[in-house]
N, C-alpha and C. Protein backbone atom coordinates (compact mmCIF):
# COMPACT_ATOMS: atom_id res chain seq x y z
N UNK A 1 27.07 -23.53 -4.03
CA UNK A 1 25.97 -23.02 -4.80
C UNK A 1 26.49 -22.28 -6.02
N UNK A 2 25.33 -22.44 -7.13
CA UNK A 2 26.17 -21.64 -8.71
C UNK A 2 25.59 -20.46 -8.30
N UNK A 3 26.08 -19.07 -8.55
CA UNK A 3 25.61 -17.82 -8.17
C UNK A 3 25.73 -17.06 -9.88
N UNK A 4 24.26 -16.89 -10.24
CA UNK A 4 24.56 -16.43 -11.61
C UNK A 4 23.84 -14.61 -11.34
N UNK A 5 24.27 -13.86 -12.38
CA UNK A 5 23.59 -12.71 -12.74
C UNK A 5 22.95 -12.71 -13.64
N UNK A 6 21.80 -11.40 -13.59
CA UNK A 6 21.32 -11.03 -15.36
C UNK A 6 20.46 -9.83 -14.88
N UNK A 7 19.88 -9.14 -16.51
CA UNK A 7 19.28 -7.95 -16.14
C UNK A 7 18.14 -8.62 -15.68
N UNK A 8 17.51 -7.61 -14.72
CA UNK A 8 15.96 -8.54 -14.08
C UNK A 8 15.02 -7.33 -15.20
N UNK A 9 13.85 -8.58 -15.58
CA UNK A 9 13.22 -7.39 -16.81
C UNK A 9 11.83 -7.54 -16.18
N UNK A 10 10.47 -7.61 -16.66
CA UNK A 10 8.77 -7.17 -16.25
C UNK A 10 8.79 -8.28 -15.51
N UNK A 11 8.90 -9.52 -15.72
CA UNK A 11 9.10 -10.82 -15.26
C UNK A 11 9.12 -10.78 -13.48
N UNK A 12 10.36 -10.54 -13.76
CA UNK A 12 10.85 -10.32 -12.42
C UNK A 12 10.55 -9.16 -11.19
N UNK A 13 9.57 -8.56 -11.72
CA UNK A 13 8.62 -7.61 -10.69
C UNK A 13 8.82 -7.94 -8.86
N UNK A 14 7.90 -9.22 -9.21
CA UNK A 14 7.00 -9.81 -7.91
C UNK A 14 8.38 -10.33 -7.20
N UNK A 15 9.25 -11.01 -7.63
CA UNK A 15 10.49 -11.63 -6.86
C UNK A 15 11.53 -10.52 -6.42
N UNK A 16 11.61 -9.41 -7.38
CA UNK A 16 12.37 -7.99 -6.52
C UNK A 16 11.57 -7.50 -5.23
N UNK A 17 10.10 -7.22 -5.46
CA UNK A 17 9.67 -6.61 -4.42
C UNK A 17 9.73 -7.55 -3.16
N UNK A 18 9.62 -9.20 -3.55
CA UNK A 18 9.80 -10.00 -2.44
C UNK A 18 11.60 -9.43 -2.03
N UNK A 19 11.99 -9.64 -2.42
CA UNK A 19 13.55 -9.82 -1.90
C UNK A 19 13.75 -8.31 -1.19
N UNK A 20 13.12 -7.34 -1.87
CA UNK A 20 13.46 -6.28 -1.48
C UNK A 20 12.83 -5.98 0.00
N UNK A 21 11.80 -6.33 0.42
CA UNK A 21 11.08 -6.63 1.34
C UNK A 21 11.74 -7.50 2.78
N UNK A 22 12.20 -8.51 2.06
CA UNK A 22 13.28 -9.05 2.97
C UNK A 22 14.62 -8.82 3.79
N UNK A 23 15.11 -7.82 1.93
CA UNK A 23 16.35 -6.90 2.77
C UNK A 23 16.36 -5.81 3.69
N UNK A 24 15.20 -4.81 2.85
CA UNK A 24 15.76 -3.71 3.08
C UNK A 24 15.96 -3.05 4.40
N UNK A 25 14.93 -3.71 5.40
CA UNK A 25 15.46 -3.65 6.98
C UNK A 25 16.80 -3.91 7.36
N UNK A 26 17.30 -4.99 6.84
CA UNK A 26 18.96 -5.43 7.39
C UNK A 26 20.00 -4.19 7.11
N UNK A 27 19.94 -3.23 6.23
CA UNK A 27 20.20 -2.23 6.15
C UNK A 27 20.38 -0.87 7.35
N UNK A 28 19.70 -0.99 8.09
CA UNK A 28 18.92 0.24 8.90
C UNK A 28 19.47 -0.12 9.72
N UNK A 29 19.67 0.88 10.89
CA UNK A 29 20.36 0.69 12.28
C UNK A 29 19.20 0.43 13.26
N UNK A 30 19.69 -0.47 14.20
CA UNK A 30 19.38 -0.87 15.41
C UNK A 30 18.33 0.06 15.37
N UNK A 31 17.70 -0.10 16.05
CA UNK A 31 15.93 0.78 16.83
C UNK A 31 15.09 1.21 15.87
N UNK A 32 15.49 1.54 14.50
CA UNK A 32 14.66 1.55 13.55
C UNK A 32 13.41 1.40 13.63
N UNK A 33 12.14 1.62 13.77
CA UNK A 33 10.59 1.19 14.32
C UNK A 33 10.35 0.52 12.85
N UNK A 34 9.75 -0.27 12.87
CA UNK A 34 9.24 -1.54 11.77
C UNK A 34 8.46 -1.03 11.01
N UNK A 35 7.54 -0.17 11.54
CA UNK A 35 6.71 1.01 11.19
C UNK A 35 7.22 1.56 9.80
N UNK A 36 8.63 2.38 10.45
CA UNK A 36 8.81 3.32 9.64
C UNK A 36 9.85 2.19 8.04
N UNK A 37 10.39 0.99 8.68
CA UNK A 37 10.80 0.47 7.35
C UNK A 37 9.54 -0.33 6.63
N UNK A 38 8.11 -0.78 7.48
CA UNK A 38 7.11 -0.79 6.03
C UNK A 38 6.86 0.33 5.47
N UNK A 39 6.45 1.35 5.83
CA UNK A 39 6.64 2.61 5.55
C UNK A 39 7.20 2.86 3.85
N UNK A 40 8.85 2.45 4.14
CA UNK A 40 9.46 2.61 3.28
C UNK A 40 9.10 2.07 2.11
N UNK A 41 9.26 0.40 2.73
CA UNK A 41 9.07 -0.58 1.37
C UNK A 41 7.22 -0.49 0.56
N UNK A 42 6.27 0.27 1.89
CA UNK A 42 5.16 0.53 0.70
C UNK A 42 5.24 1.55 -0.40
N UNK A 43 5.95 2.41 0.30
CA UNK A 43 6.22 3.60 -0.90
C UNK A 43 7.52 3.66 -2.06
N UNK A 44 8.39 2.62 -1.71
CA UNK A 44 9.42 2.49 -2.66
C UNK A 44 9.85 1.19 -3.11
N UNK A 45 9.25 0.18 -1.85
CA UNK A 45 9.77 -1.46 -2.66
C UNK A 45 8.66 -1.77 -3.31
N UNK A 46 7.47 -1.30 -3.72
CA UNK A 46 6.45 -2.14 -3.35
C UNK A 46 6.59 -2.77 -5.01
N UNK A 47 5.34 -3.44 -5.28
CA UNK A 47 5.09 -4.24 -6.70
C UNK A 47 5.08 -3.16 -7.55
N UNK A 48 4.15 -2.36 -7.79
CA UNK A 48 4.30 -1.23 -8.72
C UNK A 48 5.30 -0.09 -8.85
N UNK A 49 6.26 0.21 -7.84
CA UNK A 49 7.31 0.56 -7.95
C UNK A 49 8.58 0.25 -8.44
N UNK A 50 8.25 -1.57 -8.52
CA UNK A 50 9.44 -2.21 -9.52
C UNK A 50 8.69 -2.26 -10.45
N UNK A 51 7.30 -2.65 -10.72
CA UNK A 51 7.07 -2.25 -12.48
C UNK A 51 7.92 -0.85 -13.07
N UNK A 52 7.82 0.23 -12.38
CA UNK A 52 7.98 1.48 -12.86
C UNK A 52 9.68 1.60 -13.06
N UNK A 53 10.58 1.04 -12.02
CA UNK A 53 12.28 0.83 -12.23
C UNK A 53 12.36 0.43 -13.49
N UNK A 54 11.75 -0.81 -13.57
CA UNK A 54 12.08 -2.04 -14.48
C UNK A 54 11.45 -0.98 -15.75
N UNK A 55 10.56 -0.48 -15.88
CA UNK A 55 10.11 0.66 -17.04
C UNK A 55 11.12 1.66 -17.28
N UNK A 56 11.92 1.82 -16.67
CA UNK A 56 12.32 3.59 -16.71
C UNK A 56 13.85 3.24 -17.67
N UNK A 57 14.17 4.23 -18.39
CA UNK A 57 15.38 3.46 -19.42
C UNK A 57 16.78 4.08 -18.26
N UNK A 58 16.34 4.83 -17.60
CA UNK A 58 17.79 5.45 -16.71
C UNK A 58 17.90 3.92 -15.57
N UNK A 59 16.84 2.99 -15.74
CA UNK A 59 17.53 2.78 -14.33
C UNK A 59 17.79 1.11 -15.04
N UNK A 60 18.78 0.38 -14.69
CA UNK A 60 19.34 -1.21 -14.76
C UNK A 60 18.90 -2.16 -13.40
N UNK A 61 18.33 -2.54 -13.46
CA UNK A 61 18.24 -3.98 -12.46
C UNK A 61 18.69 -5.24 -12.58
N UNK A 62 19.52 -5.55 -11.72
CA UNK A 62 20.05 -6.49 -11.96
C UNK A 62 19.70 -7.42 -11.12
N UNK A 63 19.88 -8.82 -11.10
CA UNK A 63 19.19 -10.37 -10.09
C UNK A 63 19.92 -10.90 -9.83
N UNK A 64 20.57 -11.87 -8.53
CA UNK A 64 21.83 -12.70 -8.84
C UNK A 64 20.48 -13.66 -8.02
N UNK A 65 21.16 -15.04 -8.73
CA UNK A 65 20.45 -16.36 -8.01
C UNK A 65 21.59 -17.26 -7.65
N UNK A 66 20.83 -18.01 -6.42
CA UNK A 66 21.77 -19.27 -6.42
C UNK A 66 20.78 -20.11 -6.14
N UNK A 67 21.47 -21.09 -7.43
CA UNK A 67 20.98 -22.70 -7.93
C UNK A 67 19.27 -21.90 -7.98
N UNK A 68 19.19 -21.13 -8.72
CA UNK A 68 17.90 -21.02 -9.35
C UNK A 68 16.88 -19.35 -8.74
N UNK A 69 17.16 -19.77 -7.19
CA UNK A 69 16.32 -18.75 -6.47
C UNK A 69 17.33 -17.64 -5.76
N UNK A 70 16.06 -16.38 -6.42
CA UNK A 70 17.00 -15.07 -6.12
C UNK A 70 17.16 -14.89 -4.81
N UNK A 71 18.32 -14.18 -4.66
CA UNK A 71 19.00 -14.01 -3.66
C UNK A 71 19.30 -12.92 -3.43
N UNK A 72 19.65 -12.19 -4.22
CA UNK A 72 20.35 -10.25 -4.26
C UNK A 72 20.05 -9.85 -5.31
N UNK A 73 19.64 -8.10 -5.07
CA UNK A 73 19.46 -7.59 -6.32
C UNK A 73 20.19 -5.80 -6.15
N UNK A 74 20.30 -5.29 -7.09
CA UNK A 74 21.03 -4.23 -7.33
C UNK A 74 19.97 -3.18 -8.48
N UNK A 75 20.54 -1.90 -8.25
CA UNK A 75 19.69 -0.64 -9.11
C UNK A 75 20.20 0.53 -9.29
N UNK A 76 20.96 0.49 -10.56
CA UNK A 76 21.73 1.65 -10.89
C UNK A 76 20.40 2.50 -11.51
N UNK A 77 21.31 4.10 -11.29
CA UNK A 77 19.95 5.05 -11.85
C UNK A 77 21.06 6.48 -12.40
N UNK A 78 20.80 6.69 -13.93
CA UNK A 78 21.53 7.41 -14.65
C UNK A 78 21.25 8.72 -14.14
N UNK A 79 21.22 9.59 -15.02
CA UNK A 79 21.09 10.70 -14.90
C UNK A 79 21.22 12.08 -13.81
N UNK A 80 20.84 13.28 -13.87
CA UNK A 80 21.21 14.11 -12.98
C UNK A 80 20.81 14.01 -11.84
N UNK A 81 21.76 14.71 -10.53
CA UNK A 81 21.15 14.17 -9.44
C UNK A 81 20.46 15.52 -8.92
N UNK A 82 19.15 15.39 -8.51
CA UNK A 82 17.98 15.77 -8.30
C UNK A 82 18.82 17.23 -7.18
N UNK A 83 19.35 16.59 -6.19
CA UNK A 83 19.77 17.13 -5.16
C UNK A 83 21.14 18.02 -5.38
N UNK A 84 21.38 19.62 -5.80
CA UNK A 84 21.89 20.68 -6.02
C UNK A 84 23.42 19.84 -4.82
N UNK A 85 23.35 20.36 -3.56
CA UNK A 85 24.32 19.97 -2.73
C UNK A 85 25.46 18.08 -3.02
N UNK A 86 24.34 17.47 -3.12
CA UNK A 86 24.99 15.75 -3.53
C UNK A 86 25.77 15.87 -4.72
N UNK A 87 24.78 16.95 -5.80
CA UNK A 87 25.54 16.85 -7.17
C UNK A 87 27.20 17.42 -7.16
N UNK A 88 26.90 18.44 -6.23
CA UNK A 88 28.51 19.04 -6.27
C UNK A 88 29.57 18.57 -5.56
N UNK A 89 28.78 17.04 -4.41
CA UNK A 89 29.96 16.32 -3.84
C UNK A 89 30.22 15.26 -4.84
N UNK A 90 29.29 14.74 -5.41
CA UNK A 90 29.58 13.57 -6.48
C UNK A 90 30.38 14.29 -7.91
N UNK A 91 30.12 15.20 -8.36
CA UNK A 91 30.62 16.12 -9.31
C UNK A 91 32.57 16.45 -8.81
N UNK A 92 32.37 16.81 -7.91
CA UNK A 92 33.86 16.98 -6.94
C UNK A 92 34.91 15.85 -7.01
N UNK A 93 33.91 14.46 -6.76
CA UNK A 93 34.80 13.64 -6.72
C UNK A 93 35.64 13.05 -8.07
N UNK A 94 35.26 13.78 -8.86
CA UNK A 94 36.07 12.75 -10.00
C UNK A 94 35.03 13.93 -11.35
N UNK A 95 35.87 13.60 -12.38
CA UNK A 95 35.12 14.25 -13.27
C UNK A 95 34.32 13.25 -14.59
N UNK A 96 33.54 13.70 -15.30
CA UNK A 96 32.94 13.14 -15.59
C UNK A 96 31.23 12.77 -15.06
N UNK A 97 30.92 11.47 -16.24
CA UNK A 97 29.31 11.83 -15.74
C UNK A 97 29.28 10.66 -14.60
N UNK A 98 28.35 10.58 -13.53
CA UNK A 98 28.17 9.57 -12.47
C UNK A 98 27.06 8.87 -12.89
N UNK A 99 27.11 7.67 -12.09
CA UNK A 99 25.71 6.52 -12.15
C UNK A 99 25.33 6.13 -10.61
N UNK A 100 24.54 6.32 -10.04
CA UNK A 100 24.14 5.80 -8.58
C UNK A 100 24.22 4.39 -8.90
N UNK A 101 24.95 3.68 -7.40
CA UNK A 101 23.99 2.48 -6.98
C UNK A 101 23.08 2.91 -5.80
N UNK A 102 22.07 2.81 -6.15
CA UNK A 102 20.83 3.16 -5.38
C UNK A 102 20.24 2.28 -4.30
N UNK A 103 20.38 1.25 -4.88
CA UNK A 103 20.14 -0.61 -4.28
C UNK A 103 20.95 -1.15 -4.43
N UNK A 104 21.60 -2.11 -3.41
CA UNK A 104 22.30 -3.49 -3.11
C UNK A 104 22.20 -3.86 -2.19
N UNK A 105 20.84 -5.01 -2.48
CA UNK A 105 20.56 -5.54 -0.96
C UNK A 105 21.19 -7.31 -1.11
N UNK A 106 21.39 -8.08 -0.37
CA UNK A 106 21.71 -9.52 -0.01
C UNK A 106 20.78 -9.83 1.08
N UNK A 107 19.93 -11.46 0.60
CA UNK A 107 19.55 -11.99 1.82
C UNK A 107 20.00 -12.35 2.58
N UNK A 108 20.05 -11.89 3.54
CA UNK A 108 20.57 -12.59 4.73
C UNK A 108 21.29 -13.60 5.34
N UNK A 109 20.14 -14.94 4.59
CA UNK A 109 20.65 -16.20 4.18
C UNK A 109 22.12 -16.46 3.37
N UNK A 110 22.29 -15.55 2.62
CA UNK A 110 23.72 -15.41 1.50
C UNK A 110 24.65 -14.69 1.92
N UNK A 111 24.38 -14.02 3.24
CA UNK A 111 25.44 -13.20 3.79
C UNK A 111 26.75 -13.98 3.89
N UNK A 112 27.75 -13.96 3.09
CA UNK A 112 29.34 -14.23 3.48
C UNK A 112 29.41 -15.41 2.30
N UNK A 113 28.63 -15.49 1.38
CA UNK A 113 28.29 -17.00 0.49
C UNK A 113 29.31 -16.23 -0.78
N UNK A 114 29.38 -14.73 -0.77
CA UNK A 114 30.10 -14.55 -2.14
C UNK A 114 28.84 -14.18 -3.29
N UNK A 115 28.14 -13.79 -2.95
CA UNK A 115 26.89 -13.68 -3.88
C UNK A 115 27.37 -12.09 -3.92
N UNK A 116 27.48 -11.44 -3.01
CA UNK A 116 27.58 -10.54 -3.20
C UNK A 116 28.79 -9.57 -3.85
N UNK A 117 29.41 -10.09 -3.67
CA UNK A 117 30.93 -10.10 -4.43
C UNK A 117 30.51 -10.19 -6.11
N UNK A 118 30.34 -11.05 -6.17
CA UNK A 118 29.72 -11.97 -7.69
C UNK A 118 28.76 -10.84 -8.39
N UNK A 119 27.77 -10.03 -7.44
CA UNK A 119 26.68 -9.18 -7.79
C UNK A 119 27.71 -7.69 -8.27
N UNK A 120 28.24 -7.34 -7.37
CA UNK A 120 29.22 -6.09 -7.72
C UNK A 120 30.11 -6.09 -8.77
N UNK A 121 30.67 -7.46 -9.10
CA UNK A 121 31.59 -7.06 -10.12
C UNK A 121 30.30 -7.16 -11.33
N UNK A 122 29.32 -7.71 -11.29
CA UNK A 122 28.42 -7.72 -12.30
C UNK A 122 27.33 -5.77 -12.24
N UNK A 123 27.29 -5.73 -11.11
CA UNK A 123 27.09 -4.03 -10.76
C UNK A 123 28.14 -3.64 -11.93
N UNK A 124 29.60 -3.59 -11.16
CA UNK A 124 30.29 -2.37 -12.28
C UNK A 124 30.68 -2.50 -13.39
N UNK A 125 30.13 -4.10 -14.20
CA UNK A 125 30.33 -3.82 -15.65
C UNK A 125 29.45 -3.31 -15.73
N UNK A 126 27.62 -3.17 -15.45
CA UNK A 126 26.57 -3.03 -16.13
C UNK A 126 27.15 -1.17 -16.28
N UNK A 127 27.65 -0.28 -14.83
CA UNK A 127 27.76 1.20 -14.69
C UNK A 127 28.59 1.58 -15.71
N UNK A 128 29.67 0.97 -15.81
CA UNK A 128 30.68 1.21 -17.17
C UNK A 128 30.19 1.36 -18.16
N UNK A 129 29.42 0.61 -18.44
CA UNK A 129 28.84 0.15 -19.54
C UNK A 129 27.59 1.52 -20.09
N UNK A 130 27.39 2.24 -19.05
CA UNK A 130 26.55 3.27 -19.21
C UNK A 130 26.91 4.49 -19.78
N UNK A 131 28.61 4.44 -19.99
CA UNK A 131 29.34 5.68 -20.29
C UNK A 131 29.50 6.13 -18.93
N UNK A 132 29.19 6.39 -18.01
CA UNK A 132 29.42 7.12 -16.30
C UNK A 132 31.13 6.59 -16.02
N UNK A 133 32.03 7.65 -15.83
CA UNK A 133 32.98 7.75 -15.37
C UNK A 133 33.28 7.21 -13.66
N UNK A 134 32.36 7.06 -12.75
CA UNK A 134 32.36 6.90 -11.43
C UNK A 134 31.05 6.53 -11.03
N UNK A 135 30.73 5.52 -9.75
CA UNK A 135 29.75 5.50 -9.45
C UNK A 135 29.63 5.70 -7.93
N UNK A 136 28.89 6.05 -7.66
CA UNK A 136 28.24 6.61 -6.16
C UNK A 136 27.26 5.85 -5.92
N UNK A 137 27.50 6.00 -4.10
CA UNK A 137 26.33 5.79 -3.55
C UNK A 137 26.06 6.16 -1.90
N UNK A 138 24.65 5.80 -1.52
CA UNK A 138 24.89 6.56 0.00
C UNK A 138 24.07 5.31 0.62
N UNK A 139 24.95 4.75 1.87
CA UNK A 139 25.17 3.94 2.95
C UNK A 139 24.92 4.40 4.17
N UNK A 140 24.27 4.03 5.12
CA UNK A 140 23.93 4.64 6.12
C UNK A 140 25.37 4.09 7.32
N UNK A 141 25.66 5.06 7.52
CA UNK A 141 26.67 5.57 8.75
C UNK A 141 27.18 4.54 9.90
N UNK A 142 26.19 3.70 10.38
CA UNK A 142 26.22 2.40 11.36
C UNK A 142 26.06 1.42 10.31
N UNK A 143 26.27 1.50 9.42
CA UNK A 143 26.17 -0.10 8.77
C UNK A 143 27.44 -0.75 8.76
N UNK A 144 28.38 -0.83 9.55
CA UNK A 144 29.41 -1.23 9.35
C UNK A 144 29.84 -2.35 8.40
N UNK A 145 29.33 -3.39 7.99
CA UNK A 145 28.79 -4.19 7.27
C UNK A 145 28.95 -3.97 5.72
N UNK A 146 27.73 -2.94 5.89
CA UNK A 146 28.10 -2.32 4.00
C UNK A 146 29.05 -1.65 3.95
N UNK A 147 29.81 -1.47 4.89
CA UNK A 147 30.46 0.04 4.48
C UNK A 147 31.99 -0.78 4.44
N UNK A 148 32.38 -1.70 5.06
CA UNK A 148 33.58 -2.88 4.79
C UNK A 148 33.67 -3.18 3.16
N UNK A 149 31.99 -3.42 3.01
CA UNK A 149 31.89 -4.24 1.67
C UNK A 149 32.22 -3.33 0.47
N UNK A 150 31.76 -2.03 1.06
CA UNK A 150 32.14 -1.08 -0.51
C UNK A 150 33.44 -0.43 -0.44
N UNK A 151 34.29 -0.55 0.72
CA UNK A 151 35.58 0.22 0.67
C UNK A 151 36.37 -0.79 0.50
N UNK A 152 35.92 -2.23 0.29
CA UNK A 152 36.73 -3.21 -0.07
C UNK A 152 36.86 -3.60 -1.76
N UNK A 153 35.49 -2.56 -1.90
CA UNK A 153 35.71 -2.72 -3.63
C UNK A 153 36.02 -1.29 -4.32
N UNK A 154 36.02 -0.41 -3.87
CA UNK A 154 36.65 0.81 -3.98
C UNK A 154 35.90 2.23 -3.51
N UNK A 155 34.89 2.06 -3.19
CA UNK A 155 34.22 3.00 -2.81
C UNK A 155 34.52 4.18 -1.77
N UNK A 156 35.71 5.04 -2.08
CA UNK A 156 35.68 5.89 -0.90
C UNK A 156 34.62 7.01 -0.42
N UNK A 157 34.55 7.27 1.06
CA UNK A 157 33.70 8.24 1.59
C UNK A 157 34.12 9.74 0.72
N UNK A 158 32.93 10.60 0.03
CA UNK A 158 33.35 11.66 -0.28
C UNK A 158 32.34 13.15 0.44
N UNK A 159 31.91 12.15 1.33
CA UNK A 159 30.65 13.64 1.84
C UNK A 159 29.44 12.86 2.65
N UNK A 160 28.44 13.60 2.95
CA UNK A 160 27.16 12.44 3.97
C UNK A 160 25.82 13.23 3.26
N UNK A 161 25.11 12.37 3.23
CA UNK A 161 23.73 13.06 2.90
C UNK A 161 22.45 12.36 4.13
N UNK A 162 21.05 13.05 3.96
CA UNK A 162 20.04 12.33 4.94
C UNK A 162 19.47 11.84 3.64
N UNK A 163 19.25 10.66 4.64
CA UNK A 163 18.36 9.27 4.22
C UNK A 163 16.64 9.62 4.85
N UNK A 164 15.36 9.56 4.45
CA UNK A 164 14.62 9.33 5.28
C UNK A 164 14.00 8.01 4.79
N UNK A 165 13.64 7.65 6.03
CA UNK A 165 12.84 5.99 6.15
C UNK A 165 11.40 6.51 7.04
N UNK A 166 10.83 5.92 6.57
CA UNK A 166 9.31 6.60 7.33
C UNK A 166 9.45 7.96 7.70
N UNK A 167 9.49 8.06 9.49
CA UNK A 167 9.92 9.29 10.09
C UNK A 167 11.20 9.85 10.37
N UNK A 168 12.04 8.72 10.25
CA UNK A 168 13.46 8.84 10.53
C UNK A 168 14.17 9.25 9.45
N UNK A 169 15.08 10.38 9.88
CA UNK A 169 16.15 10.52 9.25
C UNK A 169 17.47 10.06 9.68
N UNK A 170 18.00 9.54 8.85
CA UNK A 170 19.24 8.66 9.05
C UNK A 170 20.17 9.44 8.32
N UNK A 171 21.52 8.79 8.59
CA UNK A 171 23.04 9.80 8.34
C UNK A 171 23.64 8.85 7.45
N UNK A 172 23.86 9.36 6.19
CA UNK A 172 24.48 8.84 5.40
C UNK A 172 25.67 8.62 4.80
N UNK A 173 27.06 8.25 4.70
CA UNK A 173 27.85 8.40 3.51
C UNK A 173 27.43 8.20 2.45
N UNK A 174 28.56 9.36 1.79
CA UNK A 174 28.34 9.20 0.36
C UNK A 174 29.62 9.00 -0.29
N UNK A 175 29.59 7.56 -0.89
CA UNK A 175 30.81 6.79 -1.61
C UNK A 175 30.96 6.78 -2.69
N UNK A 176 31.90 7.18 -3.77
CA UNK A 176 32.22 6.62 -5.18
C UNK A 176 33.62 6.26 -5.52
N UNK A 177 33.24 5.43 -6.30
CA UNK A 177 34.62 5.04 -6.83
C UNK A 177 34.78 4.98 -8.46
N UNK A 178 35.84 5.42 -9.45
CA UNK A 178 36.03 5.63 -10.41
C UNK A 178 35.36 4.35 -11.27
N UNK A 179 35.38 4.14 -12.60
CA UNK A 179 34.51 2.87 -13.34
C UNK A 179 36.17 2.93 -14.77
């Protein structure tokens, strides 16, 4: 399969929130209630929530397809981090300004295809490219899975933060690696 990238722009709304919809459970640990990941995706994947990404100038979306239909998508997000405690572990790790990856989900279907590989090195030109010295992000704790995938591209553990998904709070690392 050809596995291409690009920025995803208004267009591409309805096919993020699909994909995102698809992933973002594969993410979550075992027992997770289904509940609490629609939960999630009504209040953060939904259609009007990627209008508003795809609006906002801090944040980049990016699409990877193969042979036409999307497959993975990604969501860097500039600026300060909201959270006093995160800022001074991400601040700690490296100096300079940071860029979250916020999102990197893969369907399922593409798991081990290299799409995702293909998506990250296209991730850390877009973060570079932002001026951000390092980028971060937070992975939930049992994902063994993601957490192979980002310490295989440089992402070391520098601290943990909570995740909430519906009712659940989940245990997070928090990874960056220099740009």
């Amino acid at each position: 399969m050809a596995t291409t990238t690009r920025p995803a722009g208004p267009a591409d709304a309805a096919d993020l929130h699909e994909l995102a919809a698809r992933t973002f459970g594969l993410a979550n640990p075992p027992g997770t209630p289904q509940s609490d990941i629609d939960a999630f995706i009504a209040q953060h994947l939904s259609l009007s929530s990627f209008d508003k990404y795809l609006a906002d100038p801090d944040r980049i979306l990016l699409l990877a397809h193969d042979d036409g239909a999307p497959v993975a998508y990604c969501m860097l997000v500039a600026g300060p981090i909201a959270d006093p405690e995160l800022a001074r572990t991400v601040a700690a790790a490296g100096p300079g300004p940071a860029v979250e990856l916020s999102k990197f989900y893969v369907a399922a279907s593409s798991h081990g295809s290299g799409v995702a590989g293909t998506l990250m090195a296209a991730t850390l030109d877009a973060a570079a490219a932002t001026g951000a010295r390092q980028c971060w992000l937070g992975v939930n704790q049992r994902n063994a899975r993601a957490a192979k995938f980002y310490a295989r591209h440089g992402f070391e553990i520098i601290g943990t933060k909570r995740f909430l998904v519906g009712e659940q709070r989940h245990d997070d690392h928090v990874r960056a690696r220099p740009l």
